[in-house]
Protein backbone atom coordinates (compact mmCIF):
# COMPACT_ATOMS: atom_id res chain seq x y z
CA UNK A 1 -11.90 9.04 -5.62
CA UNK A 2 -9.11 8.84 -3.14
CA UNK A 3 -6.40 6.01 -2.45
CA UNK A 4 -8.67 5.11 0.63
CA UNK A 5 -11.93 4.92 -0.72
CA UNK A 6 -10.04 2.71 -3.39
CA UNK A 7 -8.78 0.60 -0.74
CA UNK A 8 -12.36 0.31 0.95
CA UNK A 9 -13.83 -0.70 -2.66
CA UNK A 10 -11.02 -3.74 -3.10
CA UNK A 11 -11.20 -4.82 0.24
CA UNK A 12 -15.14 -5.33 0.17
CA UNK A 13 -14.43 -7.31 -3.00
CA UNK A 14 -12.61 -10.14 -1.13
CA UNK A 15 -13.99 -13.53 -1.54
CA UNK A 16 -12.74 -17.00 -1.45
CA UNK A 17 -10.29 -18.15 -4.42
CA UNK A 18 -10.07 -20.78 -6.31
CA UNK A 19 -6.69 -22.30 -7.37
CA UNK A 20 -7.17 -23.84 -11.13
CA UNK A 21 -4.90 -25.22 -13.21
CA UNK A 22 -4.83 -23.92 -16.71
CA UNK A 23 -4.04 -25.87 -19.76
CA UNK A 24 -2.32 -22.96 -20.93
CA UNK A 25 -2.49 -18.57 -20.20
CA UNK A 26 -1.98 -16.32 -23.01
CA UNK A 27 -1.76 -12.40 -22.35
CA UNK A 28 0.56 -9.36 -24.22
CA UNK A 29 1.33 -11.86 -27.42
CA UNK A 30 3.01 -14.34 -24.95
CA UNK A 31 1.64 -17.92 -23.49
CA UNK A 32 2.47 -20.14 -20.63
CA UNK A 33 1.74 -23.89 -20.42
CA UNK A 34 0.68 -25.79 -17.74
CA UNK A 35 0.13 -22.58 -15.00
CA UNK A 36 -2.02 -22.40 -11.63
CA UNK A 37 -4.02 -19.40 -11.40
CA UNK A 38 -6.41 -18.04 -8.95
CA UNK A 39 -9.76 -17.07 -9.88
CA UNK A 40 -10.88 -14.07 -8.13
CA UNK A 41 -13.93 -12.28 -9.38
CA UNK A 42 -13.79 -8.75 -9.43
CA UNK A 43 -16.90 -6.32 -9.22
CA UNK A 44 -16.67 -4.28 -12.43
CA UNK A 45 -16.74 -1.40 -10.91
CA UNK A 46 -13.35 -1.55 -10.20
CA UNK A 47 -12.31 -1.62 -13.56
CA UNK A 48 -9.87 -4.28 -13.56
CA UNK A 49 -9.88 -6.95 -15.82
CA UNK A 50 -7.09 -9.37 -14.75
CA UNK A 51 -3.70 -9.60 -12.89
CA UNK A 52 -0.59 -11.20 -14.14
CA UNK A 53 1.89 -12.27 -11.72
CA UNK A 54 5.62 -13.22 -11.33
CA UNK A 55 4.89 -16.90 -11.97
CA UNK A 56 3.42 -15.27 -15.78
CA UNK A 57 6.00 -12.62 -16.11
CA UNK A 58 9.15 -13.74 -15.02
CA UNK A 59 11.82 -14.52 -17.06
CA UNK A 60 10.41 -11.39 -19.70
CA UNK A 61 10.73 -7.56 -20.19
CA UNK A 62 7.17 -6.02 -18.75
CA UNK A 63 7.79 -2.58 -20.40
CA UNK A 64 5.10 0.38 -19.24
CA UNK A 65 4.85 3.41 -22.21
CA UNK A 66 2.11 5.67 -19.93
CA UNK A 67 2.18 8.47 -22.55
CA UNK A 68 1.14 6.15 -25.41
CA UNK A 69 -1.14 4.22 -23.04
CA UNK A 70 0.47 0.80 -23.97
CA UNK A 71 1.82 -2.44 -21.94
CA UNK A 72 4.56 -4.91 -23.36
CA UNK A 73 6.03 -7.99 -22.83
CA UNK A 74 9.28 -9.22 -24.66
């Protein structure tokens, strides 16, 4: 698959959002009270599960280890 047939896949995905406000978000051993989030349904063909943003990550270490295949936050 190439970057634009990718790009086609996402963009037919698009759909309305809605904003929610969470009680609390927990992802990579770490938790946020009190957070807005948009929820934004995904086909699952795309193979993505979630998205974190700056309002999740900021403030923290987001460390990337491709070779072992692993994602952390400290």
């Amino acid at each position: 698959m190439d970057a634009d047939e990718e790009e086609s896949r996402l963009e037919s995905a698009r759909t309305a959002r809605l904003r929610l406000a969470l009680d609390r978000l927990s992802a990579l051993d770490r938790h946020r009270l009190a957070i807005a989030v948009l929820d934004h349904s995904l086909p699952p063909a795309t193979g993505i599960d979630g998205l974190l943003g700056l309002d999740f990550l900021r403030g923290s270490v987001l460390t990337v280890d491709f070779q072992a295949g692993r994602v952390s936050l400290a």
